[in-house]
N, C-alpha and C. Protein backbone atom coordinates (compact mmCIF):
# COMPACT_ATOMS: atom_id res chain seq x y z
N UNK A 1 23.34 -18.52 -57.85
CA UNK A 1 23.83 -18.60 -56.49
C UNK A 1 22.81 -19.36 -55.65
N UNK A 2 23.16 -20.43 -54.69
CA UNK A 2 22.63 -21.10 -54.25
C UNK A 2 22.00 -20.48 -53.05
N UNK A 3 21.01 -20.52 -52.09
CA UNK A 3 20.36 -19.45 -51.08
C UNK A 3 20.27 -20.69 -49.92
N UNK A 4 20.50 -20.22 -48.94
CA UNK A 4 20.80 -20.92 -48.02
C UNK A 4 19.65 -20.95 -47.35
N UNK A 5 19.43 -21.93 -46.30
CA UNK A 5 17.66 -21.27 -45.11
C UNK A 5 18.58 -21.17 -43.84
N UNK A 6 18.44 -20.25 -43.32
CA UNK A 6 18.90 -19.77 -42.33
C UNK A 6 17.73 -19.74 -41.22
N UNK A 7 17.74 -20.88 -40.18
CA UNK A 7 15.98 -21.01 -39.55
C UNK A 7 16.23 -19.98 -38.81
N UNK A 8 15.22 -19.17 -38.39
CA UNK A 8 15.00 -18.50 -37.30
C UNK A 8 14.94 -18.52 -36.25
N UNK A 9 15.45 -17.62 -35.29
CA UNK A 9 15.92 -18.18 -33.86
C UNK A 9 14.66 -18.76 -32.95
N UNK A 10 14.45 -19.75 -32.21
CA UNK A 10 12.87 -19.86 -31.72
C UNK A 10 12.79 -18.49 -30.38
N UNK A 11 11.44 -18.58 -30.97
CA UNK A 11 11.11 -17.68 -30.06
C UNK A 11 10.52 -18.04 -28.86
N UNK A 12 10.71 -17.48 -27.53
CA UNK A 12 10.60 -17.39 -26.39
C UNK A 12 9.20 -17.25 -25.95
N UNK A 13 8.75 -18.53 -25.59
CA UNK A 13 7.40 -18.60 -25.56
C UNK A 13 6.56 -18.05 -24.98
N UNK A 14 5.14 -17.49 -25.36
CA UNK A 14 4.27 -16.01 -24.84
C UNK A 14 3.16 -16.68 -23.90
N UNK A 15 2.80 -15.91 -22.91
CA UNK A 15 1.74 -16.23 -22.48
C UNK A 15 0.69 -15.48 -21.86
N UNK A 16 -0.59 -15.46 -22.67
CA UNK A 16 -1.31 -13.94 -21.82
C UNK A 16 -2.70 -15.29 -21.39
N UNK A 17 -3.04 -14.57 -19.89
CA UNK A 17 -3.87 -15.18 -19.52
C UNK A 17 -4.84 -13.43 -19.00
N UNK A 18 -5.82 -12.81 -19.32
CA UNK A 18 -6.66 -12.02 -18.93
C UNK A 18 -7.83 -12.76 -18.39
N UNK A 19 -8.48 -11.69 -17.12
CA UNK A 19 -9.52 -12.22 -17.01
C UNK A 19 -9.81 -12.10 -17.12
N UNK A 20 -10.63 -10.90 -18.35
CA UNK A 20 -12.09 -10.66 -18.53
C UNK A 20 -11.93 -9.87 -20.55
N UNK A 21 -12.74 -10.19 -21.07
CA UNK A 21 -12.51 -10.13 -22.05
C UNK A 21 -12.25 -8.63 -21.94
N UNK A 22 -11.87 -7.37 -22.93
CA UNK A 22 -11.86 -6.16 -23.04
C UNK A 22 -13.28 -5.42 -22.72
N UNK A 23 -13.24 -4.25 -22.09
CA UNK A 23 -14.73 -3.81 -21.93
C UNK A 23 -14.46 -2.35 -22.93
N UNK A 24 -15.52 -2.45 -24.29
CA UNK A 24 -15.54 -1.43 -24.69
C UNK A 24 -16.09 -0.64 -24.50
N UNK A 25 -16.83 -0.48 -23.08
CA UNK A 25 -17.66 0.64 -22.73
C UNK A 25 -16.50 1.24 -22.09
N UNK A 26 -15.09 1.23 -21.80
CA UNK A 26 -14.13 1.69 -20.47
C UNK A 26 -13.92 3.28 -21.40
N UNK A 27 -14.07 4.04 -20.08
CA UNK A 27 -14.32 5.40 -20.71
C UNK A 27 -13.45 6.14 -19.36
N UNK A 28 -12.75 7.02 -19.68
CA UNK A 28 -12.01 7.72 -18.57
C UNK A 28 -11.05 7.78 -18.27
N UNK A 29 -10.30 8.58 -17.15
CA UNK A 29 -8.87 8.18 -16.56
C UNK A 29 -7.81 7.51 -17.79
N UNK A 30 -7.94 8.86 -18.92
CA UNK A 30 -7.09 8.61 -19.89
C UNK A 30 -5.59 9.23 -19.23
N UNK A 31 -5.50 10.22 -18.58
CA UNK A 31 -4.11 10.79 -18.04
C UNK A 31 -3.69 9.82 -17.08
N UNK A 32 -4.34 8.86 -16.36
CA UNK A 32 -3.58 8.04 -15.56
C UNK A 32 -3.49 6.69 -17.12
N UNK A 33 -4.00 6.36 -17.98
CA UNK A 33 -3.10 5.46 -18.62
C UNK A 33 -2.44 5.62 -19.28
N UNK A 34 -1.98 7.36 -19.75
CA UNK A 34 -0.90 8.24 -20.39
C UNK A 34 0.00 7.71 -19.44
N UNK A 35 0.04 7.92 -18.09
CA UNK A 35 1.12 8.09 -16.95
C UNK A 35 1.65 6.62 -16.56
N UNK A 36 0.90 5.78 -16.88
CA UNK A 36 1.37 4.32 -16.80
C UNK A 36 1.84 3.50 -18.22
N UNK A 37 1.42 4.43 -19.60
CA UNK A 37 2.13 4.15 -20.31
C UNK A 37 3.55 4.46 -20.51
N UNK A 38 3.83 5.54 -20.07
CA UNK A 38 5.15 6.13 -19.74
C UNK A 38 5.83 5.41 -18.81
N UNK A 39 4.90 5.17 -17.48
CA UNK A 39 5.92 4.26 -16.44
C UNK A 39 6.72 3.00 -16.96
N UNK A 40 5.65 2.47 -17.56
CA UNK A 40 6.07 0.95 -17.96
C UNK A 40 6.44 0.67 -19.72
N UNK A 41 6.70 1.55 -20.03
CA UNK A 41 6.95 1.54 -21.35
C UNK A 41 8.46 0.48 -21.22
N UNK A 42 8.76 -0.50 -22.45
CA UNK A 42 9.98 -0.94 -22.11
C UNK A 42 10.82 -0.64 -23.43
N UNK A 43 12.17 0.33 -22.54
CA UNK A 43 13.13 1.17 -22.96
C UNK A 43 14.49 0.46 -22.40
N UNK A 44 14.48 -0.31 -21.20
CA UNK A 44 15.92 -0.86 -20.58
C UNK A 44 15.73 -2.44 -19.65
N UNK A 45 16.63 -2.76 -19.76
CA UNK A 45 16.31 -3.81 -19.02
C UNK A 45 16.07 -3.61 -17.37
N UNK A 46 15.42 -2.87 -16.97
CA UNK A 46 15.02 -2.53 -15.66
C UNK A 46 14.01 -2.78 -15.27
N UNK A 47 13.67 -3.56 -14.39
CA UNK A 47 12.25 -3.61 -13.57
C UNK A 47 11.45 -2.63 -13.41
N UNK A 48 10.33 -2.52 -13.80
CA UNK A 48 9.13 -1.50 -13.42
C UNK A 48 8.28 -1.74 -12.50
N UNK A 49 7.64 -1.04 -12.11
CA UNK A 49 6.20 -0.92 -11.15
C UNK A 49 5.72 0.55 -11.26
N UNK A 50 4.47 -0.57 -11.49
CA UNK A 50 3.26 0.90 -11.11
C UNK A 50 2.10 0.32 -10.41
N UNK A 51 1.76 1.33 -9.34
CA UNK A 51 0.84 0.72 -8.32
C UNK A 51 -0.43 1.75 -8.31
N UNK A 52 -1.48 0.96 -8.78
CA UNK A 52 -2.75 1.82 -8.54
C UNK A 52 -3.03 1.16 -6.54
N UNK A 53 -3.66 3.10 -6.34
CA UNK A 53 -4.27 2.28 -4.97
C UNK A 53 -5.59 3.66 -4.59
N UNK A 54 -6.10 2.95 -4.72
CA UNK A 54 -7.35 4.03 -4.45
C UNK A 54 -8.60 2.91 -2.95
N UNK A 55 -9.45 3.75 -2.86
CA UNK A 55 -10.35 2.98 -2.24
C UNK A 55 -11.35 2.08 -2.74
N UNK A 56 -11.82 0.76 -2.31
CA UNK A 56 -11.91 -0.02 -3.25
C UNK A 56 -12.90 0.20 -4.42
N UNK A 57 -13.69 -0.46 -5.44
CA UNK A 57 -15.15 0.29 -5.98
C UNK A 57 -14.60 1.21 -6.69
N UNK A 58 -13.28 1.69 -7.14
CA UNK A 58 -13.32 2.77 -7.70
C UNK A 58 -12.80 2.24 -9.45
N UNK A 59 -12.55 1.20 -10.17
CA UNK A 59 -12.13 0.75 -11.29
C UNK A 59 -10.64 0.63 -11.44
N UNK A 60 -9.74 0.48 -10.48
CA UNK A 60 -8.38 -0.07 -10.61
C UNK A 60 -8.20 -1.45 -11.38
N UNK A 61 -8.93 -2.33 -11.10
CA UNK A 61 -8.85 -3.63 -12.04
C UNK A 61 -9.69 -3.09 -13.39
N UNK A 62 -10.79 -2.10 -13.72
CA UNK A 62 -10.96 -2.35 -15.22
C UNK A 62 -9.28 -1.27 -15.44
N UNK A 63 -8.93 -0.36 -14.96
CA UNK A 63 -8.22 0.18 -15.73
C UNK A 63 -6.73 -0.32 -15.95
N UNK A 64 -6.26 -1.16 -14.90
CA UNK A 64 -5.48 -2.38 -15.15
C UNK A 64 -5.56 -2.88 -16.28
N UNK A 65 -6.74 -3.32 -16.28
CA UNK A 65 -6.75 -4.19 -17.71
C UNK A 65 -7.27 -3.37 -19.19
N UNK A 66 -7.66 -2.51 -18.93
CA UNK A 66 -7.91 -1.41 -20.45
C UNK A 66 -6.25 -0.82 -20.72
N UNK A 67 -5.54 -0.87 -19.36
CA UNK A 67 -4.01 -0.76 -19.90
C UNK A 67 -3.69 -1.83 -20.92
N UNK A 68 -3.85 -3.00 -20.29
CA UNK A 68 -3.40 -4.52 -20.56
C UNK A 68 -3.79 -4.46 -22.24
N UNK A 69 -4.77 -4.87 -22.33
CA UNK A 69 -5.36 -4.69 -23.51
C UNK A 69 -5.05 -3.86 -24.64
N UNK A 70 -4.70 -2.53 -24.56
CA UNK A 70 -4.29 -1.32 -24.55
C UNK A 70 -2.63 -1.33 -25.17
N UNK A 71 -2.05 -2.58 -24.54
CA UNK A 71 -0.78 -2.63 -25.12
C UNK A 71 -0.27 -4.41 -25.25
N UNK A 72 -1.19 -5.00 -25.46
CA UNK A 72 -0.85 -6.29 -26.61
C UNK A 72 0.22 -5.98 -27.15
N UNK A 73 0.50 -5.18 -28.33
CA UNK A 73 1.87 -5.37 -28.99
C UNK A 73 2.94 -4.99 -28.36
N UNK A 74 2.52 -4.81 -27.20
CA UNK A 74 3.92 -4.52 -26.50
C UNK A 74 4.62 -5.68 -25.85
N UNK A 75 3.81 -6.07 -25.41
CA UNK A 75 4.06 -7.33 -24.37
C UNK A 75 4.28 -8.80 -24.67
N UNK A 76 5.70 -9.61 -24.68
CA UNK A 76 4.90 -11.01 -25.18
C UNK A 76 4.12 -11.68 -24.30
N UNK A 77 4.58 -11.38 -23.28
CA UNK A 77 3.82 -12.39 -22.44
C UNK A 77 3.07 -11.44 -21.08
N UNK A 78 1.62 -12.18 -20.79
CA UNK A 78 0.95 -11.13 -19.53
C UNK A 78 0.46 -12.17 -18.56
N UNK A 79 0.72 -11.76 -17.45
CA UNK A 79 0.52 -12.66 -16.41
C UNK A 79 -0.78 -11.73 -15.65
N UNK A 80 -2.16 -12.31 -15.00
CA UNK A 80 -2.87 -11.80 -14.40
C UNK A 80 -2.83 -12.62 -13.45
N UNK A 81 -2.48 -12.25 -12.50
CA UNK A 81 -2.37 -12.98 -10.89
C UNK A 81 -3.11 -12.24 -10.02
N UNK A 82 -4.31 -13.08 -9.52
CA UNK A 82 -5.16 -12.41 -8.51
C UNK A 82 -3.97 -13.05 -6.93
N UNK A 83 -4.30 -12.05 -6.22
CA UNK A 83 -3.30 -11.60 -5.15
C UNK A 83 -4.10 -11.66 -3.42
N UNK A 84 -4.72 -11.31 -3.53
CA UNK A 84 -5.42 -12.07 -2.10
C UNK A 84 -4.43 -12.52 -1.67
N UNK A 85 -4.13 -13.89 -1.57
CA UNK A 85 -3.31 -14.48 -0.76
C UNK A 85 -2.28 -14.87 -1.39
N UNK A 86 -1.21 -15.53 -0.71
CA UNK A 86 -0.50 -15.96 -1.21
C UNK A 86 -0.20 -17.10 -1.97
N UNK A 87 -1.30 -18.50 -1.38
CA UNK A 87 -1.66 -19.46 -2.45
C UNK A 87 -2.15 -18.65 -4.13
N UNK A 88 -3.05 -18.04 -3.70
CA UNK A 88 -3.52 -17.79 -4.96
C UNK A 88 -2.36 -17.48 -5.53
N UNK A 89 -1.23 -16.37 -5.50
CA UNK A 89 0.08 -16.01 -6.27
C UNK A 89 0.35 -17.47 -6.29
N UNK A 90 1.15 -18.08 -5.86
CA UNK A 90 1.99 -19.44 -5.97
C UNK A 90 0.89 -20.32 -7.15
N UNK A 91 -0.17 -20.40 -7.03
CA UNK A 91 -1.36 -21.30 -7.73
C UNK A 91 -1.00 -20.83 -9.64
N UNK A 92 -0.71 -19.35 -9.65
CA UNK A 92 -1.30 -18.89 -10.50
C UNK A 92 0.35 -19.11 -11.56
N UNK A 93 1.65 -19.04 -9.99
CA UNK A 93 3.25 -19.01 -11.34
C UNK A 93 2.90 -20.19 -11.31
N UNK A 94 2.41 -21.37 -10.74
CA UNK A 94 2.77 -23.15 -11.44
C UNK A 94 1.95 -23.08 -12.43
N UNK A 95 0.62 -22.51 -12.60
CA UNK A 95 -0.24 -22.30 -14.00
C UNK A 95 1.07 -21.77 -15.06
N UNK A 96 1.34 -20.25 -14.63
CA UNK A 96 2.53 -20.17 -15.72
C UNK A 96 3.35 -20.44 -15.99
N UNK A 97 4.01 -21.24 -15.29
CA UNK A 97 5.40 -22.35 -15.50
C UNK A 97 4.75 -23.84 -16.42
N UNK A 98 3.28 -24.27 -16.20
CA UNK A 98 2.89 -25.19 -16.83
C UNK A 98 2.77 -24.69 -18.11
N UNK A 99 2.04 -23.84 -18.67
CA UNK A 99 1.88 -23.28 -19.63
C UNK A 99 2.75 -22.82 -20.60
N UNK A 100 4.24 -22.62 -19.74
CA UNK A 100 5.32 -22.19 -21.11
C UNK A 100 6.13 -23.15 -21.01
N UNK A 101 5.91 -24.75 -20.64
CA UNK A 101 6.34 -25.66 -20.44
C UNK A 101 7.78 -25.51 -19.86
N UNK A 102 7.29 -25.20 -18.62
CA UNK A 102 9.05 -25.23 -17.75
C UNK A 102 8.78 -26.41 -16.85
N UNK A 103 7.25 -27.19 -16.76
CA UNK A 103 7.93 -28.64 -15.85
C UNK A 103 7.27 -29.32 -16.96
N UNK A 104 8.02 -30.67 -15.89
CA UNK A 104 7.80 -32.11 -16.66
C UNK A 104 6.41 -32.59 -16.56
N UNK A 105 5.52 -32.40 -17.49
CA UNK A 105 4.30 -33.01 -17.74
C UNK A 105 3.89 -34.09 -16.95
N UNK A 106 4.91 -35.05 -17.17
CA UNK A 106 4.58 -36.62 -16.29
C UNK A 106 4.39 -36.47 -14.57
N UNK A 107 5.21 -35.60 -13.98
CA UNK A 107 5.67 -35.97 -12.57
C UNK A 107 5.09 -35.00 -11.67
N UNK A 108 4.90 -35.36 -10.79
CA UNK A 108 4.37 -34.36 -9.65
C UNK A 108 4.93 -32.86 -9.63
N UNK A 109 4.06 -32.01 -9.23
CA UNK A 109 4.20 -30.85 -9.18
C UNK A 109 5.18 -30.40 -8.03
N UNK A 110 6.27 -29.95 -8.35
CA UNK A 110 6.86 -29.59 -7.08
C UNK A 110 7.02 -28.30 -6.73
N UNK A 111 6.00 -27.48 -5.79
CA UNK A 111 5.88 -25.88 -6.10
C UNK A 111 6.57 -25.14 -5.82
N UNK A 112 7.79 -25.18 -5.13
CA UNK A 112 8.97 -24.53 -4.85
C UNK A 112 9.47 -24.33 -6.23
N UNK A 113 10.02 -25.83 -6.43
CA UNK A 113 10.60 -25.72 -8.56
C UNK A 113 9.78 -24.86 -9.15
N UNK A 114 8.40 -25.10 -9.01
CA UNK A 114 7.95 -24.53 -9.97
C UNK A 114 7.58 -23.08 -10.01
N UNK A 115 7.89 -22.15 -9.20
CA UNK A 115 7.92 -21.16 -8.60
C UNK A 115 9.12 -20.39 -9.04
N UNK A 116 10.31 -21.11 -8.75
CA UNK A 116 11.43 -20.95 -8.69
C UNK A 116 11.79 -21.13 -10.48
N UNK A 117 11.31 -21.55 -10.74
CA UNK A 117 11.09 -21.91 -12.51
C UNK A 117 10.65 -20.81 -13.46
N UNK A 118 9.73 -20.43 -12.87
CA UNK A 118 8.76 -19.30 -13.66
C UNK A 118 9.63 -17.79 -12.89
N UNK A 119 9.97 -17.75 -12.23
CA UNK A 119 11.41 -16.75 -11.49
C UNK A 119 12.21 -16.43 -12.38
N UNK A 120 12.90 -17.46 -12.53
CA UNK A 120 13.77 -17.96 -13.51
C UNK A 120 13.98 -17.27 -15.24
N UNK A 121 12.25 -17.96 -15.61
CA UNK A 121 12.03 -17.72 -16.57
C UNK A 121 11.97 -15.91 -16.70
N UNK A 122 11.19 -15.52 -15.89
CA UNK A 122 10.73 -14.29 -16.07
C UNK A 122 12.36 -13.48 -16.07
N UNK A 123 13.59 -13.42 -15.32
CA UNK A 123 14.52 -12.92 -14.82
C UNK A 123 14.99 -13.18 -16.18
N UNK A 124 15.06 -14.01 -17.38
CA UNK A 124 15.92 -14.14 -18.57
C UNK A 124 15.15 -14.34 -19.78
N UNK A 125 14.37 -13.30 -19.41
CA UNK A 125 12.67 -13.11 -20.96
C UNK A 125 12.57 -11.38 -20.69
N UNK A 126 12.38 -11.08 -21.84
CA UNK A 126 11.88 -9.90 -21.88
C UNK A 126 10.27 -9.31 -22.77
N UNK A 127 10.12 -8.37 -22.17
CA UNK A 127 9.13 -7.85 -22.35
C UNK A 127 7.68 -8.61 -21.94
N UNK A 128 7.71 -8.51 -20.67
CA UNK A 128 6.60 -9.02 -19.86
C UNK A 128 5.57 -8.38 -18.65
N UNK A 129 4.60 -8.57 -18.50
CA UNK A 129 4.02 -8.19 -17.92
C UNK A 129 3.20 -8.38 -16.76
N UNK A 130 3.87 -8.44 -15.67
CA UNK A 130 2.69 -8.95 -14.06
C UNK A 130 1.44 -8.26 -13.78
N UNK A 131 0.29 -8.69 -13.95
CA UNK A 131 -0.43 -7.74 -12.93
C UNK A 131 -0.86 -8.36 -11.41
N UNK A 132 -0.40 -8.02 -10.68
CA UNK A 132 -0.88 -8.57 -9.25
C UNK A 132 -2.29 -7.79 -8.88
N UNK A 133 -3.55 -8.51 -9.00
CA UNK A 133 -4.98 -7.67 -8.62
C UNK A 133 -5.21 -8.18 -7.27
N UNK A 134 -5.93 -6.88 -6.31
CA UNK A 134 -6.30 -7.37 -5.53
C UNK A 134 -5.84 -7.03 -4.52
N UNK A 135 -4.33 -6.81 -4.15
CA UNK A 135 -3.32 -6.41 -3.19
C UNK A 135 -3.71 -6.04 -1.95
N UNK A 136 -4.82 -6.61 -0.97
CA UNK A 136 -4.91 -6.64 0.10
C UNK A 136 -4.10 -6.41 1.14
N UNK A 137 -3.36 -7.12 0.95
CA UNK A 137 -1.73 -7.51 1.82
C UNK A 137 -1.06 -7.37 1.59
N UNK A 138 0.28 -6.48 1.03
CA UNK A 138 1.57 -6.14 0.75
C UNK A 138 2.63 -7.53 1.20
N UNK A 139 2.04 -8.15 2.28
CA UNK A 139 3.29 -9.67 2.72
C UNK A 139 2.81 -10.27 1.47
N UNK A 140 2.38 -11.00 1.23
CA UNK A 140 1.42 -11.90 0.27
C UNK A 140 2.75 -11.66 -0.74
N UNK A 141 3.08 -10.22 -1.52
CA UNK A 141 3.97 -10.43 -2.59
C UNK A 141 5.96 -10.42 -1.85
N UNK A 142 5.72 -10.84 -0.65
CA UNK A 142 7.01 -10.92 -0.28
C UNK A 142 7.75 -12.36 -1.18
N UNK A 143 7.00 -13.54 -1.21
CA UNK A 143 7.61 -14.38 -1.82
C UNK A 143 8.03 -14.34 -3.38
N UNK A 144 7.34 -13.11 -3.78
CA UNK A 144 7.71 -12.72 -5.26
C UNK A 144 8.89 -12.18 -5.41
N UNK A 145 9.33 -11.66 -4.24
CA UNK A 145 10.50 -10.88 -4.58
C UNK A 145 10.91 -9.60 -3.42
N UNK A 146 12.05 -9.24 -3.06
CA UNK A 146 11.35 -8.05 -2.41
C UNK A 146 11.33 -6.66 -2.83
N UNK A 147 11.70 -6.84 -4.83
CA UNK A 147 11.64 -5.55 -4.82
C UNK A 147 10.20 -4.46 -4.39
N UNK A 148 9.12 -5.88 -4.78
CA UNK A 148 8.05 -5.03 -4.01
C UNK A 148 7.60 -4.56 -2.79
N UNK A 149 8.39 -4.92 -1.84
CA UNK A 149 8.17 -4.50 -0.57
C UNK A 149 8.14 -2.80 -0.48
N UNK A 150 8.74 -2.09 -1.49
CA UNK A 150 8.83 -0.56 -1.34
C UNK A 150 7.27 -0.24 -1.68
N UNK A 151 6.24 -0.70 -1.94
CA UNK A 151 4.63 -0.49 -2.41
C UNK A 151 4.26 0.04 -1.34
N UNK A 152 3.19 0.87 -1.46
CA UNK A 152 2.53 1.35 -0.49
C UNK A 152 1.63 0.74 0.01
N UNK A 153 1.32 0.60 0.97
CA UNK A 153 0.44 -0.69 1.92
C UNK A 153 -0.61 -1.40 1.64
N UNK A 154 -1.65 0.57 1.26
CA UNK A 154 -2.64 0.54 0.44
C UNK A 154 -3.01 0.00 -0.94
N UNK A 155 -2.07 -0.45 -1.30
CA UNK A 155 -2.31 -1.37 -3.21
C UNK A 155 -3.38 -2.14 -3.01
N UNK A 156 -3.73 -2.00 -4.11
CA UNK A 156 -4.88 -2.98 -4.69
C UNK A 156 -4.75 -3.76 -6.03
N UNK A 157 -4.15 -2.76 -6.82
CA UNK A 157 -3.41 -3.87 -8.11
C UNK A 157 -2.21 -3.17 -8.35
N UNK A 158 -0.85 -3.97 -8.65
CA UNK A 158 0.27 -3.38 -9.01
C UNK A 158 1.00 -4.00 -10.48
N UNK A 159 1.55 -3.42 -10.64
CA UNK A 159 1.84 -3.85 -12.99
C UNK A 159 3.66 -3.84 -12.28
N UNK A 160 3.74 -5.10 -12.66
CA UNK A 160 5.15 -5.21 -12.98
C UNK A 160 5.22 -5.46 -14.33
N UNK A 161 6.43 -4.76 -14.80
CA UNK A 161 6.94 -5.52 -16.05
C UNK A 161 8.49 -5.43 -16.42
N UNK A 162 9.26 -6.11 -17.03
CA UNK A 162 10.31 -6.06 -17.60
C UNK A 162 10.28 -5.85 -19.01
N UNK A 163 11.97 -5.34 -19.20
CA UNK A 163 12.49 -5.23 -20.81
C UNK A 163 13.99 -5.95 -20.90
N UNK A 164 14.18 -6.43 -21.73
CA UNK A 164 15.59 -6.79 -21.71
C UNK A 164 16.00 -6.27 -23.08
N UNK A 165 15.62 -4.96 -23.84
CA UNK A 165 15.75 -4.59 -24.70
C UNK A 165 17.05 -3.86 -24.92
C-alpha cells in the first residue's frame, strides 16, 4: 500500500520576547502563582486578566515573570510590553507585528496598521500571553482595548492572555 505525506498544517507563528533572563534565586509568593495559575490557565476561548498591584518595590515584575517562565509550555507566544506610556505599548505591538511578519518588510511603517495588525493577529491565535509591566496609568492601556478599563487604577503589571481551545 502506497503511504501518502499528508504535510502538516503550518503552524501559527510564536513569539516570546522576556526581559530578563529567569532568576533562580525567585523564592516565595508560591499561593499567589497557584492563584494566577488558575486565573489564566487556558480552558476556553475567553479573555483573561490578572492584575498584580501592590506598592511599588515589592516584586510584581519578578513574579510576573517567574509566572512567565513558569509556563513556557503553555504559551505559544509571550508578549512583554513595558507600559509607562503609551508610545512605549504602540512601540512594542509594531515590534510584534514585525516579528511574526504581519508587515511588509520593504515599506514604511504605518502604526495604526500595524497596531491594528497585531489586534488582529492576537483576536484569531490562541494561547497567548500579554504582560503589560509597569501600569502607571490605567489610560495608557485604553488603546489596547477597553476590556481593560475594568483594572484597578492602582496596577502595576497586568497578564492578559487568551485560549481559543
Amino acid at each position: 500500500m502506497e503511504q501518502v505525506h499528508v504535510p502538516e498544517p503550518k503552524a501559527k507563528p510564536s513569539y516570546r520576547l522576556l526581559p530578563n533572563p529567569e532568576n533562580p534565586s525567585f523564592r516565595g509568593k508560591q499561593q499567589t502563582l497557584i492563584r494566577m495559575t488558575n486565573a489564566l490557565r487556558p480552558t476556553s476561548s475567553r479573555l483573561k486578566l490578572y492584575a498584580l498591584y501592590e506598592l511599588g518595590g515589592v516584586g510584581k515584575t519578578q513574579l510576573a515573570l517567574q509566572f512567565t517562565y513558569s509556563h513556557l509550555d503553555i504559551f505559544n507566544s509571550i508578549f512583554w510590553i513595558p507600559a509607562q506610556t503609551s508610545s512605549q505599548i504602540t512601540q512594542r505591538y509594531i515590534e510584534a507585528a514585525q516579528n511574526l511578519s504581519l508587515l511588509d518588510p520593504v515599506t514604511v511603517i504605518d502604526e495604526d496598521k500595524a497596531v491594528k495588525g497585531f489586534m488582529s493577529w492576537l483576536s484569531s491565535s490562541e494561547d497567548w500571553l500579554i504582560v503589560f509591566d509597569n501600569v502607571d496609568d490605567i489610560d495608557v492601556l485604553a488603546p489596547s482595548g477597553h476590556l481593560l478599563r475594568t483594572v484597578p487604577y492602582l496596577l502595576r503589571v497586568a497578564i492578559v492572555s487568551s485560549s481559543n481551545t
